[in-house]
Protein backbone atom coordinates (compact mmCIF):
# COMPACT_ATOMS: atom_id res chain seq x y z
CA UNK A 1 20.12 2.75 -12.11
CA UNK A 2 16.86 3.28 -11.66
CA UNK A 3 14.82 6.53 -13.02
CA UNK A 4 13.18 7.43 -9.08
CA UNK A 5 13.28 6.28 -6.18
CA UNK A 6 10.75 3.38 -5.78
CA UNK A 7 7.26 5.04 -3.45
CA UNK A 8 7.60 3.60 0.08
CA UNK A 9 5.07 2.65 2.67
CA UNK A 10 6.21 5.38 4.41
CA UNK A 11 5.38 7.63 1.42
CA UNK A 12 1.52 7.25 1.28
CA UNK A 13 0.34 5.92 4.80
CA UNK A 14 -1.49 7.81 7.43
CA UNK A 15 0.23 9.45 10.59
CA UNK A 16 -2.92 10.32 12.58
CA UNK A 17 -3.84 6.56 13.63
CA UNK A 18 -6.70 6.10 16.26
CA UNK A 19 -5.43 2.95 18.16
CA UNK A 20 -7.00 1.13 21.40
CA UNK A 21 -5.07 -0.17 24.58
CA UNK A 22 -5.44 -3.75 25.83
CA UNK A 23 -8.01 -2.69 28.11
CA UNK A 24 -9.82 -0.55 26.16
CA UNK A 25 -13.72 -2.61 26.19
CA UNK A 26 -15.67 -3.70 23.11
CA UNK A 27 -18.29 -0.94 23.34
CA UNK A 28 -15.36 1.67 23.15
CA UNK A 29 -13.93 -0.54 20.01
CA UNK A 30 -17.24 -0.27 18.20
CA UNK A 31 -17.60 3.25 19.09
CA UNK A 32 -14.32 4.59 17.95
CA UNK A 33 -14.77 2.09 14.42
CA UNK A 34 -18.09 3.62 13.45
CA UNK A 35 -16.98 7.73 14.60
CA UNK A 36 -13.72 7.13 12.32
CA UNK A 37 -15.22 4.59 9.49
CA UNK A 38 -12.35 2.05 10.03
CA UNK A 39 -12.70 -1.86 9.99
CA UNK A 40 -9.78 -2.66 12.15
CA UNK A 41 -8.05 -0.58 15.39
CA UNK A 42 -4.02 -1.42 16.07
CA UNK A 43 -3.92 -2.28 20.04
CA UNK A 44 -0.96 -1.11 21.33
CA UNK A 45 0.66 -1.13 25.08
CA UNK A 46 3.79 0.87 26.58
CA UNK A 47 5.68 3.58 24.42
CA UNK A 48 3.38 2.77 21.46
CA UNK A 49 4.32 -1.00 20.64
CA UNK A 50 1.76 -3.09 18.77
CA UNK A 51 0.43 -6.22 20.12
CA UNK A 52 -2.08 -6.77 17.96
CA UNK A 53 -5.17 -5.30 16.10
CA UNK A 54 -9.15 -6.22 16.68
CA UNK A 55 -10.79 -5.76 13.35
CA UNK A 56 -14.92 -5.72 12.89
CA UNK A 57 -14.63 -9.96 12.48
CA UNK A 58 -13.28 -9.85 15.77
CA UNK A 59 -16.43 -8.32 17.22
CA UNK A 60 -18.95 -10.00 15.08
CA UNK A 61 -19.31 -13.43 17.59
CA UNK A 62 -20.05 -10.95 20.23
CA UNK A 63 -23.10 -9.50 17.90
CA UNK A 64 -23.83 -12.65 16.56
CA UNK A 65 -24.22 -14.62 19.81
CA UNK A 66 -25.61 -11.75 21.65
CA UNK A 67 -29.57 -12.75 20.36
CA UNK A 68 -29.47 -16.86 21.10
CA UNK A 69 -26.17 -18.96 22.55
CA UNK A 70 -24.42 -21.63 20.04
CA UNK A 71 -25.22 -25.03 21.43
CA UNK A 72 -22.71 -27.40 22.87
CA UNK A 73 -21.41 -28.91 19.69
CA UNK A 74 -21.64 -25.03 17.77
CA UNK A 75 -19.44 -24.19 20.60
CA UNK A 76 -16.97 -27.56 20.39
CA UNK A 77 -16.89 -26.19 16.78
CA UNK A 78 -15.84 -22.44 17.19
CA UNK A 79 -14.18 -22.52 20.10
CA UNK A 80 -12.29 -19.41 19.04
CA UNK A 81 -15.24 -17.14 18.23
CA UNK A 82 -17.17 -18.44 21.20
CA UNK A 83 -14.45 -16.69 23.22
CA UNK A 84 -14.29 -13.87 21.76
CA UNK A 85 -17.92 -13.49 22.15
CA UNK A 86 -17.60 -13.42 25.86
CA UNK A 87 -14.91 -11.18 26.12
CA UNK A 88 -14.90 -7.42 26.79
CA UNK A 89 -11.18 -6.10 26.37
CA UNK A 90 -9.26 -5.79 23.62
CA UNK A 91 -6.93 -7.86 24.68
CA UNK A 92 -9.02 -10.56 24.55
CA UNK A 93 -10.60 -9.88 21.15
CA UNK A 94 -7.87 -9.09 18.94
CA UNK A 95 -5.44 -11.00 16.48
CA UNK A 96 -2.44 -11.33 17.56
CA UNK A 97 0.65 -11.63 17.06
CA UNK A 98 -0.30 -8.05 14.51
CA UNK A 99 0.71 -8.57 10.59
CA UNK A 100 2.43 -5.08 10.46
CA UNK A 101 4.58 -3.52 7.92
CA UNK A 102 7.81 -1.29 7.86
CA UNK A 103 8.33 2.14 6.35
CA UNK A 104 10.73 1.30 4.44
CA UNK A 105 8.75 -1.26 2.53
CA UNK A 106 8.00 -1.04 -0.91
CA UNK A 107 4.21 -0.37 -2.11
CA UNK A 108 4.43 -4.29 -4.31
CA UNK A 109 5.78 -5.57 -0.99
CA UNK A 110 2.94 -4.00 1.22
CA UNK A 111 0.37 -4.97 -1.42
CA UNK A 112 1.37 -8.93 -1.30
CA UNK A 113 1.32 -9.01 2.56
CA UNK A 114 -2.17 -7.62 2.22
CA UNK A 115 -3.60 -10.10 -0.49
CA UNK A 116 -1.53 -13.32 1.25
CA UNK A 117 -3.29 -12.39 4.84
CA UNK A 118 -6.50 -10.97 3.15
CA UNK A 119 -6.24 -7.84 5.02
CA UNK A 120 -7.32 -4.25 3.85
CA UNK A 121 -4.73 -2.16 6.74
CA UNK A 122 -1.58 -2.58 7.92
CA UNK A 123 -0.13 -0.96 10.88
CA UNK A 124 2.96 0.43 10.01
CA UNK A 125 5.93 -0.26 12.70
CA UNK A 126 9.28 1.21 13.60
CA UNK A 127 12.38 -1.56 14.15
CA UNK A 128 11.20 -1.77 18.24
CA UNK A 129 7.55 -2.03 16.93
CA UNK A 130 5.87 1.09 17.83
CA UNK A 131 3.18 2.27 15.62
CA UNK A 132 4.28 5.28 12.89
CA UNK A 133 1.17 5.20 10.75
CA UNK A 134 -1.18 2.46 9.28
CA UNK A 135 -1.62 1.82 5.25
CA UNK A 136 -4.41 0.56 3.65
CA UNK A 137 -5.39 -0.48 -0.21
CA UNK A 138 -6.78 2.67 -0.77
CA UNK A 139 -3.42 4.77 0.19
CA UNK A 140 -1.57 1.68 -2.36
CA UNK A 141 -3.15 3.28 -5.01
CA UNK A 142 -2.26 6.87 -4.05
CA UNK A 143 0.84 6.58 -6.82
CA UNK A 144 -2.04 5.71 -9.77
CA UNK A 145 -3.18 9.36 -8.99
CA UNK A 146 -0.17 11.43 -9.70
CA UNK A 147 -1.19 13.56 -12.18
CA UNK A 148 -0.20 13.09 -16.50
CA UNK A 149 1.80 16.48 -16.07
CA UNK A 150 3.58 15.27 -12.89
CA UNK A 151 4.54 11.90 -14.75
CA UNK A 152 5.46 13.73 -18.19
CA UNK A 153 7.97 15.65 -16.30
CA UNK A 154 9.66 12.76 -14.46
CA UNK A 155 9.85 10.23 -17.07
CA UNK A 156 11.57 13.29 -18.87
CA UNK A 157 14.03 14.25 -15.66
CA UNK A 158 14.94 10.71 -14.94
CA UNK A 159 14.77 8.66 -18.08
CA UNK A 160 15.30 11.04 -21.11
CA UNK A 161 17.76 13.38 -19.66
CA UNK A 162 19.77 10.91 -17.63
CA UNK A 163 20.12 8.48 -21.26
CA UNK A 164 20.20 10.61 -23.78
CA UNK A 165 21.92 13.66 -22.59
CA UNK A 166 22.60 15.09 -26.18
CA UNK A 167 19.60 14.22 -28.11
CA UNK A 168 17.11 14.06 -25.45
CA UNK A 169 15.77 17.26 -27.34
CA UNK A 170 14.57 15.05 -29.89
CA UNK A 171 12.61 13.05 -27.81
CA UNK A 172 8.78 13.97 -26.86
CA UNK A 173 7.18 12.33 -23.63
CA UNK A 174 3.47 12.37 -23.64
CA UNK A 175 1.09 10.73 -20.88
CA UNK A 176 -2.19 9.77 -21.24
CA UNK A 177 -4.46 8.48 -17.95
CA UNK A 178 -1.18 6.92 -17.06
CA UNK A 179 -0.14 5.75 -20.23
CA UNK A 180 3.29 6.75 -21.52
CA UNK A 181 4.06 7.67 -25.06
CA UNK A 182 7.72 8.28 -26.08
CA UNK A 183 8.62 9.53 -29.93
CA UNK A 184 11.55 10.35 -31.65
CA UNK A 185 14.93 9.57 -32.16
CA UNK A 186 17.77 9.03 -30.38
CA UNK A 187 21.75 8.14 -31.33
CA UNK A 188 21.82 4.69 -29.33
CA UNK A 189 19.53 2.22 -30.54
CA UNK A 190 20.42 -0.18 -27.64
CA UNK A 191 19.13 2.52 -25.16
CA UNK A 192 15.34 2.39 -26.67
CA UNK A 193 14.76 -0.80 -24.75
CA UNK A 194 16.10 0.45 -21.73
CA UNK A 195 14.24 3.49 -21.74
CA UNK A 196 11.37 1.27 -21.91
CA UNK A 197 11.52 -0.42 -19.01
CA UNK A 198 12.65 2.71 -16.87
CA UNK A 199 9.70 3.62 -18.19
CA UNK A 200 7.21 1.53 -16.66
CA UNK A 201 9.20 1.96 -13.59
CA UNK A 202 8.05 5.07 -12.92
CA UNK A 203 5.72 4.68 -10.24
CA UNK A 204 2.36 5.82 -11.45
CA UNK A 205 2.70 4.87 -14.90
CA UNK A 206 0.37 1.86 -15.82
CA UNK A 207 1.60 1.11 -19.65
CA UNK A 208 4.24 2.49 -22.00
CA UNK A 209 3.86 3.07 -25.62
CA UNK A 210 7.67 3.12 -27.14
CA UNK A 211 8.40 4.43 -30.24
CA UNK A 212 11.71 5.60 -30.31
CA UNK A 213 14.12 5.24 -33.57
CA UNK A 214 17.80 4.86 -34.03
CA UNK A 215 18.58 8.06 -35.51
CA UNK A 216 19.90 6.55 -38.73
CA UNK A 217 16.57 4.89 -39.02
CA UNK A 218 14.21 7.96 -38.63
CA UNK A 219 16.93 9.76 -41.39
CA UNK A 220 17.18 6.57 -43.69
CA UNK A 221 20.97 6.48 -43.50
C-alpha cells in the first residue's frame, strides 16, 4: 500500500475563481485580467457550468487588428482570429469546448493535460461541470514546498513505522531540500527496496538516498 495518500487537484487549487458570463464584453475581460493578474477567465452560464474559457490569445486579434485591417487573403488565412477580432462577448471570443480538470485528479495527471494542451490553468469541474476552483503550474508545485521537517516526519509515519514496526528505532530519516536520506538497519533485507520506492512516493520528495542494511550485514553475522 502506499505510504500517503497521493496530493489531489483538489488539494492545491484555488476556490476564489473570478469567472466571466457569455455576455460579459471584451473591455470587462481585459479589465478583470489585468486587476487580478490572470492570463485566462473560465466563462461559465447557469448554476456555474463551464462553457469555455477566453485566455489573453483570445483577445490579442482584437489588439492586433485594432491599428490597420488584415487584407483579403490575411483574412482567407486566419479566418478564426479575424473573428474574434470583431467580436465583443465572451461568448464569441473564447475556446470552447473548456479543457477542465476534476478534483479528484492526481497532480501527474493535471500536469500532462497542461503540457499536451500547452495551457498554464485549468478550471477545475464538478461531475455536472460547474466550476469548484481553477489550478495552475504554479499551485502543481505547491507539494515541492512542504517543508524538510514536514517530509522527515511522514516518510517516518508512513514508510518506517508501517515496515519495520520493531526495528524502525534503528532507522534515521533525514531530508535535505527534498532529498531523502535513510540509514540504518533493519531485520528484512527484502524490505530496503521497498522502502525505497515508498520513498520517492512521498509527494514532495524529489530524490532518495537509501542506505539501509540487513541487520546481519551492519553486525557482520
Amino acid at each position: 500500500m502506499p505510504p500517503s495518500t497521493p496530493y489531489t487537484v483538489a488539494d492545491v487549487m484555488t476556490t476564489q475563481v473570478v469567472a466571466v458570463t457569455p455576455s460579459t464584453g471584451f473591455k470587462d475581460i481585459a479589465a478583470a485580467m489585468k486587476r487580478w493578474k490572470v492570463t485566462a477567465l473560465p466563462v461559465v452560464e447557469g448554476e456555474g457550468r463551464v462553457v469555455g474559457v477566453v485566455s489573453e490569445a483570445d483577445l490579442l486579434p482584437k489588439e492586433e487588428f485594432h491599428e490597420h485591417g488584415p487584407g483579403m487573403i490575411e483574412r482567407m488565412r486566419r479566418l478564426g482570429d479575424t473573428a474574434k477580432a470583431g467580436s465583443t462577448r465572451a461568448e464569441n471570443l473564447m475556446t470552447t469546448p473548456a479543457v477542465t480538470i476534476h478534483p479528484d485528479a492526481t497532480l501527474p495527471r493535471a500536469a500532462r493535460l497542461m503540457a499536451d494542451r500547452h495551457i498554464k490553468r485549468l478550471p477545475v469541474v464538478d461531475a455536472d461541470g460547474a466550476l469548484k476552483g481553477i489550478v495552475s503550474r504554479s499551485d502543481l508545485l505547491k507539494v515541492f514546498l512542504r517543508s524538510d521537517e514536514e517530509l522527515t516526519a511522514e516518510i517516518r509515519r508512513s514508510v518506517v513505522t508501517h515496515l519495520f514496526p520493531l526495528s524502525h528505532g534503528a532507522v534515521r530519516v533525514t531530508v535535505l531540500h527534498g532529498v531523502a536520506t535513510l540509514t540504518g538497519q533493519v531485520k528484512d533485507r527484502t524490505l530496503i527496496p521497498v522502502a525505497e520506492r515508498l520513498t520517492r512516493s512521498v509527494e514532495g520528495i524529489v530524490d532518495v538516498d537509501c542506505r539501509l542494511v540487513a541487520a546481519e550485514e551492519g553486525t557482520g553475522h
